[in-house]
C-alpha atoms as a PDB file:
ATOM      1  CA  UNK A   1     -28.685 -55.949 -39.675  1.00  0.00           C
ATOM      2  CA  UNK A   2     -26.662 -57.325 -36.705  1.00  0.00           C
ATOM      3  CA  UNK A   3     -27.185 -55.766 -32.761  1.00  0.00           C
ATOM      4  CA  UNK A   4     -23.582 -55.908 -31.785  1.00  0.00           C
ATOM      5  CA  UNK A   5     -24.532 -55.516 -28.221  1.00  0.00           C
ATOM      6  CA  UNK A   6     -26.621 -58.844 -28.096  1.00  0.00           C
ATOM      7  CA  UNK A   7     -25.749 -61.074 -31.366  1.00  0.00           C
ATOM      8  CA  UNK A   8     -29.636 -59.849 -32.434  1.00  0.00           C
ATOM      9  CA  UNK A   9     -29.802 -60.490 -35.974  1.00  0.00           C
ATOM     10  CA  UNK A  10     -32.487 -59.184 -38.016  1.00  0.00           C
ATOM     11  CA  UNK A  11     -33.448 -60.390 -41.948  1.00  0.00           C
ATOM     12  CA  UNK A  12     -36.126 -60.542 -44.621  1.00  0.00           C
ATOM     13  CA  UNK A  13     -39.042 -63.178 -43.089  1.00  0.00           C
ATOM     14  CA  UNK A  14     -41.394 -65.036 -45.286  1.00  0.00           C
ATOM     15  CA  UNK A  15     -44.244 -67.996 -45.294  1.00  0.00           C
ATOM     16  CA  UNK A  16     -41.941 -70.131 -43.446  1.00  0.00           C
ATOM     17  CA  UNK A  17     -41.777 -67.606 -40.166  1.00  0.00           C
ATOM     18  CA  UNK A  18     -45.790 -67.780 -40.081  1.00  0.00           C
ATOM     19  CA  UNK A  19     -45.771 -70.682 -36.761  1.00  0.00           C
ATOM     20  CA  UNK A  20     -42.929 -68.629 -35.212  1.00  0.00           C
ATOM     21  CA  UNK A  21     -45.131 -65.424 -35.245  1.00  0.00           C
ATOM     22  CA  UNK A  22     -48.392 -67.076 -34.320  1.00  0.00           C
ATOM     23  CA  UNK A  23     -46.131 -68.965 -31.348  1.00  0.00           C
ATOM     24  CA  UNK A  24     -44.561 -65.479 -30.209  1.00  0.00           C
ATOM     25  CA  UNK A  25     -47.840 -63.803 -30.219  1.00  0.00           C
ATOM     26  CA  UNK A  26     -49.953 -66.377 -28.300  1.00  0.00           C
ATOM     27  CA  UNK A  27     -46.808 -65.979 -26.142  1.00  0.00           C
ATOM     28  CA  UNK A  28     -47.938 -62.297 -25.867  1.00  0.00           C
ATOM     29  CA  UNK A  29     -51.481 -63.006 -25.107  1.00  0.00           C
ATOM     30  CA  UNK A  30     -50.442 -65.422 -22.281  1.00  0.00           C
ATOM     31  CA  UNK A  31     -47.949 -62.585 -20.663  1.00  0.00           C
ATOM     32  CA  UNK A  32     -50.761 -59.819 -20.598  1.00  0.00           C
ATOM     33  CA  UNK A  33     -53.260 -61.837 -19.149  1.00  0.00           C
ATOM     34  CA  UNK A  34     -50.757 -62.898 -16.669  1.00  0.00           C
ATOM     35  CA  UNK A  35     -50.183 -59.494 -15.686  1.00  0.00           C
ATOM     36  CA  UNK A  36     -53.835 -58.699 -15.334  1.00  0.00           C
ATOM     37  CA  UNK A  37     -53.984 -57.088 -18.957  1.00  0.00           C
ATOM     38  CA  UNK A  38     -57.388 -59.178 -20.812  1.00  0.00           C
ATOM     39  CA  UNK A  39     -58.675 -55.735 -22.395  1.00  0.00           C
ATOM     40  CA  UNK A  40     -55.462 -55.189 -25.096  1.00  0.00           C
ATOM     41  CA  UNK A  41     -55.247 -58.676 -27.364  1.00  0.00           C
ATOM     42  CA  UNK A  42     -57.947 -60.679 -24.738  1.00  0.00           C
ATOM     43  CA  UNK A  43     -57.829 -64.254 -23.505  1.00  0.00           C
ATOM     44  CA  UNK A  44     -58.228 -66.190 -26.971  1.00  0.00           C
ATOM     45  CA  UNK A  45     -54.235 -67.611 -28.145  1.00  0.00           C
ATOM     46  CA  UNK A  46     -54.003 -65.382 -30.799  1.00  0.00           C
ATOM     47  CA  UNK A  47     -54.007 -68.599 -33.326  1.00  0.00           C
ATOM     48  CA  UNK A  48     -57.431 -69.171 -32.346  1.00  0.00           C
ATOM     49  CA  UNK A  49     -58.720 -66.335 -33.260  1.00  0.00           C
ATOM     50  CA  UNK A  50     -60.669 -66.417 -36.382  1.00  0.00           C
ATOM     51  CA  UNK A  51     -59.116 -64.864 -39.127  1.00  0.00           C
ATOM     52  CA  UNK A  52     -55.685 -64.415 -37.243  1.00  0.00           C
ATOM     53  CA  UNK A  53     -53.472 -67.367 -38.815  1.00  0.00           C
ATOM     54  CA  UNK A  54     -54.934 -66.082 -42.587  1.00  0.00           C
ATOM     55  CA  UNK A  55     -53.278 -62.719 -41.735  1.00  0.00           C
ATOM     56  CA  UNK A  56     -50.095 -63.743 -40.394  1.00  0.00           C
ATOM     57  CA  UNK A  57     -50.065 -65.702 -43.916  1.00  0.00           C
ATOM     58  CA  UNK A  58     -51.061 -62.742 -45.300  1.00  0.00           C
ATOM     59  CA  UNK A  59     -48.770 -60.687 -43.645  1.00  0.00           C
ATOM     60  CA  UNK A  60     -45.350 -63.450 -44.607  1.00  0.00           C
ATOM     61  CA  UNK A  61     -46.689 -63.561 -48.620  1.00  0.00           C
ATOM     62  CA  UNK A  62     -48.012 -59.928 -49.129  1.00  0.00           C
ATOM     63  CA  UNK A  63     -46.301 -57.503 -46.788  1.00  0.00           C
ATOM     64  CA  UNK A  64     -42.555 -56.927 -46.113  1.00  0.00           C
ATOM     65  CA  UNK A  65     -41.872 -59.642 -42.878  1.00  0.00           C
ATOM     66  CA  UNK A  66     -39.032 -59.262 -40.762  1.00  0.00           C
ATOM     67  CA  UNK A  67     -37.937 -61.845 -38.266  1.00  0.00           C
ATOM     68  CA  UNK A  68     -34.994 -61.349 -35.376  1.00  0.00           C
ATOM     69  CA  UNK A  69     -32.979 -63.932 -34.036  1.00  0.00           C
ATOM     70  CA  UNK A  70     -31.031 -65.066 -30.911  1.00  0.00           C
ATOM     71  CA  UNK A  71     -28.966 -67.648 -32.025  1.00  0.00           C
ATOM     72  CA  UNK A  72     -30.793 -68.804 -34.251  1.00  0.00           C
ATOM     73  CA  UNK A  73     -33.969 -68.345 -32.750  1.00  0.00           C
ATOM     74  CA  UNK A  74     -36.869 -66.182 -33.677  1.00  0.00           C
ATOM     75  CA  UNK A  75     -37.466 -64.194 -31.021  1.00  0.00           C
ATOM     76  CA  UNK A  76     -39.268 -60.871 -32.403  1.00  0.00           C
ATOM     77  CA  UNK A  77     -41.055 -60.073 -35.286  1.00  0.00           C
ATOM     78  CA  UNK A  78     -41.943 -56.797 -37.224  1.00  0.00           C
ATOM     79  CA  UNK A  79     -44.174 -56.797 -40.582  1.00  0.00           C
ATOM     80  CA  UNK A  80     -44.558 -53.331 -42.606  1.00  0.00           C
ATOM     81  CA  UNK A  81     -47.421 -52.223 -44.977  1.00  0.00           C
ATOM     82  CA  UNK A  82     -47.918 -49.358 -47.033  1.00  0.00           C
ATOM     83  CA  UNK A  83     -50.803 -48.022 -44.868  1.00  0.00           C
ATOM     84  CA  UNK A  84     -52.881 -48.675 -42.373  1.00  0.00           C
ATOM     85  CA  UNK A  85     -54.124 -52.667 -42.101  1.00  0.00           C
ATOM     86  CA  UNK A  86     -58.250 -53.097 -42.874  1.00  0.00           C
ATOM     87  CA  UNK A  87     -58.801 -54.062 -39.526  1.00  0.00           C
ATOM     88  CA  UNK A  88     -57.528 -50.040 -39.008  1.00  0.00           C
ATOM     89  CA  UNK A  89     -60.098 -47.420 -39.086  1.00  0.00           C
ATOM     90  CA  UNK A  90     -58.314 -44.524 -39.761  1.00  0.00           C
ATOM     91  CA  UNK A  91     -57.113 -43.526 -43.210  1.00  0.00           C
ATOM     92  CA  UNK A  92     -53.922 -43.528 -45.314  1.00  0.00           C
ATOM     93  CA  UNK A  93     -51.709 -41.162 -44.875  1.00  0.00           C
ATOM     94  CA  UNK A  94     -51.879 -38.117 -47.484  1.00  0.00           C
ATOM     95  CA  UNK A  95     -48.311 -39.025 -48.395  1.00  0.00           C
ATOM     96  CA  UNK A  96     -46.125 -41.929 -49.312  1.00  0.00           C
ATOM     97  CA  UNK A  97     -45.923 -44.027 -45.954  1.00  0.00           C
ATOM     98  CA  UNK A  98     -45.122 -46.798 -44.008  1.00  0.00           C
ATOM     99  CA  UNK A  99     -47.011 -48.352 -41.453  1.00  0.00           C
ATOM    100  CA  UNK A 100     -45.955 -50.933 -38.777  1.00  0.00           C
ATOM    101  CA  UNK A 101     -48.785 -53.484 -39.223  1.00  0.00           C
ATOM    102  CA  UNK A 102     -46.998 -56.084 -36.482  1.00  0.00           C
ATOM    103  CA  UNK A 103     -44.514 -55.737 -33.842  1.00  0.00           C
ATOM    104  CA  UNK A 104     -43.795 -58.714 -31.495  1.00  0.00           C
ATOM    105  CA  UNK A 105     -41.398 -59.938 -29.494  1.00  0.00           C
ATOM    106  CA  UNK A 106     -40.895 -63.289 -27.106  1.00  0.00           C
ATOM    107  CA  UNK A 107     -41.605 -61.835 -23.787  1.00  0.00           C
ATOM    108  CA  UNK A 108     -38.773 -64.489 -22.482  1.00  0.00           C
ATOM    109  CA  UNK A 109     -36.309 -62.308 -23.914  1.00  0.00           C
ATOM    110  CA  UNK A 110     -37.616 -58.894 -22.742  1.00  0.00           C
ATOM    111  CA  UNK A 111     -35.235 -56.414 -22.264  1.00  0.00           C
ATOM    112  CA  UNK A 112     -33.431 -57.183 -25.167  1.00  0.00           C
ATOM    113  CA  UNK A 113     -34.125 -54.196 -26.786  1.00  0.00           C
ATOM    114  CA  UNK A 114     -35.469 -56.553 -29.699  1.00  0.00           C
ATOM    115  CA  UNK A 115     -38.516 -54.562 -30.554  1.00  0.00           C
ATOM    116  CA  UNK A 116     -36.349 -51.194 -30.769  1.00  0.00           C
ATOM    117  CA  UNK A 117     -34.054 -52.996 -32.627  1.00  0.00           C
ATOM    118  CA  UNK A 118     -37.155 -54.277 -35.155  1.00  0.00           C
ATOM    119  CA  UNK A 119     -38.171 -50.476 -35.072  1.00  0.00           C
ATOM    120  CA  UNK A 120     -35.131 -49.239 -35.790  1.00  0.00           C
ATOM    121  CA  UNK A 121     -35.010 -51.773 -38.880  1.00  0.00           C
ATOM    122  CA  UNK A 122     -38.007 -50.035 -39.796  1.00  0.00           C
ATOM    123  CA  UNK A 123     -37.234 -46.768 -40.256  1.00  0.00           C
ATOM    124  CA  UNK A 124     -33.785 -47.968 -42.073  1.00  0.00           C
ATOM    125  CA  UNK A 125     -36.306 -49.605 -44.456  1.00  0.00           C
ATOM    126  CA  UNK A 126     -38.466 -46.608 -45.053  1.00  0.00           C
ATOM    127  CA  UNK A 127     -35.750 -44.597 -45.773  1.00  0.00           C
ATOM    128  CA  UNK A 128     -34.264 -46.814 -48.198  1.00  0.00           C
ATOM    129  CA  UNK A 129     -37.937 -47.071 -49.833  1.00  0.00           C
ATOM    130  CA  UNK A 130     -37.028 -43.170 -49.862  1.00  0.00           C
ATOM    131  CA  UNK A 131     -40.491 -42.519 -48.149  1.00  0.00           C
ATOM    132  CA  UNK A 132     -40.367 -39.762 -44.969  1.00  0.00           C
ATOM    133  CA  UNK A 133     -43.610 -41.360 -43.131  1.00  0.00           C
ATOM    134  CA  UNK A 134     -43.216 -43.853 -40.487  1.00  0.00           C
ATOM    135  CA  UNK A 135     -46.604 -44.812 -38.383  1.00  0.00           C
ATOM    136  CA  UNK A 136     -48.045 -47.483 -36.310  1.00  0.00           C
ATOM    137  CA  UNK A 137     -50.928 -47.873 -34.299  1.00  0.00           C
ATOM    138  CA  UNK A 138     -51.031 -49.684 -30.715  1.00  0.00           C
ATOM    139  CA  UNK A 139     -53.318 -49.724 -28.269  1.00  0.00           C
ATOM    140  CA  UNK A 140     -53.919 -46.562 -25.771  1.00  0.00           C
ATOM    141  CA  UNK A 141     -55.854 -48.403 -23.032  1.00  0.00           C
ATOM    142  CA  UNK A 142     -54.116 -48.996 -19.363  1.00  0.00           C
ATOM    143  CA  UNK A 143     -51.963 -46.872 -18.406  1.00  0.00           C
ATOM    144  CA  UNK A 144     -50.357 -45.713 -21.357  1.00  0.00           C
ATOM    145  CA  UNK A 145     -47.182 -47.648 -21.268  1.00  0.00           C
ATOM    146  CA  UNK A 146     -47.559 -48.891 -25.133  1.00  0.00           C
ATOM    147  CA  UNK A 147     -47.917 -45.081 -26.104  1.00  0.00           C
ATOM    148  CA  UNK A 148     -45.309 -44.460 -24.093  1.00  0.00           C
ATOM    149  CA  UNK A 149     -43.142 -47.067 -25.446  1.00  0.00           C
ATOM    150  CA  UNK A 150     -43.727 -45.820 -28.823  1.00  0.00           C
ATOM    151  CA  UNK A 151     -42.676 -42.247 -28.107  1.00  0.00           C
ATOM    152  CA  UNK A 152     -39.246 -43.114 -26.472  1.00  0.00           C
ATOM    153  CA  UNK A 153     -38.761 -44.890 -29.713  1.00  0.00           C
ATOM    154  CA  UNK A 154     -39.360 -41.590 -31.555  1.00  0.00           C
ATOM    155  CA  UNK A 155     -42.886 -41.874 -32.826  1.00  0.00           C
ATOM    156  CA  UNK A 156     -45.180 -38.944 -31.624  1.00  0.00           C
ATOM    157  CA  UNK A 157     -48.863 -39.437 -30.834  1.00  0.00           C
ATOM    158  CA  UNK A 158     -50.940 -38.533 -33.824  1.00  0.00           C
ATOM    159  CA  UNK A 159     -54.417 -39.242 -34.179  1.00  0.00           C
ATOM    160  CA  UNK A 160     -56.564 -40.932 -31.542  1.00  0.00           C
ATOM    161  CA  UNK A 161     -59.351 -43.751 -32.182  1.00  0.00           C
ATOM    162  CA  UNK A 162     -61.817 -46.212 -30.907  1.00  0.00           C
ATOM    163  CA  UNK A 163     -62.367 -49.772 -32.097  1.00  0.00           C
ATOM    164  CA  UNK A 164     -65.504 -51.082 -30.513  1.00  0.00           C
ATOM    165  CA  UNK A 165     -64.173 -50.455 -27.082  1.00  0.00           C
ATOM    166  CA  UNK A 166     -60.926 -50.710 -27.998  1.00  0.00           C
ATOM    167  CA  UNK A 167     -59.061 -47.481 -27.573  1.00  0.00           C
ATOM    168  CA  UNK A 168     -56.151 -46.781 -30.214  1.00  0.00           C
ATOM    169  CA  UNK A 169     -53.409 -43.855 -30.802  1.00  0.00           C
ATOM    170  CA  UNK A 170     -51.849 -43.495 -34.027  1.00  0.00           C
ATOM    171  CA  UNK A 171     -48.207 -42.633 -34.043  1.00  0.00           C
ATOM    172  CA  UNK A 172     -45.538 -41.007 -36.549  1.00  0.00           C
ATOM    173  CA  UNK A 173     -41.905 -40.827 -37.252  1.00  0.00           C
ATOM    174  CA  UNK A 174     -40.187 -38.709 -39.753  1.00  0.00           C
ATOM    175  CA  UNK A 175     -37.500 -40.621 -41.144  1.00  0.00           C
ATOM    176  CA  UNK A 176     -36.059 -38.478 -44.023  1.00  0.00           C
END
């Protein structure tokens, strides 16, 4: 899948995408806590995190990776599952599903539209699994904005949940 409007090109990721991930999301990490955000992801680079650089491997070997470019250059990332991850606590769906486990993108290229694009990549792939059930989870804590993110995309708040402390929404999209 190409972006016509900024040469965004979008394919199948794998095992060899795994540093590129872990790179955009301590890239994340660094941006939030820049802006004052410590509660979402924390301080820790993401790599450091114990456990995280096992599920990104996980994620590029076991789950369906995909990986846009810029010229070449990673610059986003999206990974689905067929439910919910473990570190989820809310169920499967009661249907076929699904679920954005990991959506990324290289905050120096922000306004791209490279995680709608990823999204949008994501629903063309659950279709074409011919499953109707589209979710993802994000974090509901500040002011909203991720929510709110979601739902422009044309996911609708589902069910609510806490983590610890960490406050999560669920979100949906019919697809079929």
């Amino acid at each position: 899948m190409d972006d016509n409007t900024h040469g965004l090109h979008i394919r199948q990721g794998g095992p060899a995408d795994a540093p590129a991930i872990l790179a955009m999301l301590d890239s994340a990490v660094a941006w939030m806590n820049a802006r004052g955000n410590t509660e979402q992801w924390g301080t820790t680079p993401y790599s450091r995190i114990p456990g995280a650089v096992a599920r990104i491997d996980q994620y590029t070997t076991e789950e369906s990776p995909f990986v846009a470019e810029l010229d070449g250059k990673p610059v986003g990332a999206l990974v689905l599952g067929s439910g919910p991850g473990p570190q989820t606590p809310i169920p499967p769906a009661d249907e076929p599903e699904r679920y954005v486990r990991l959506l990324v993108s290289h905050r120096e290229y922000a306004g791209l539209g490279i995680g709608a694009a990823l999204l949008a990549r994501a629903v063309e792939e659950t279709r074409r699994a011919g499953v109707d059930l589209l979710r993802v989870d994000c974090w509901a804590g500040g002011g909203g904005e991720l929510v709110a993110y979601y739902e422009r995309t044309g996911f609708t708040p589902t069910d609510r949940f806490l983590s610890g402390t960490w406050p999560g929404q669920v979100l949906a999209r019919r697809v079929g």
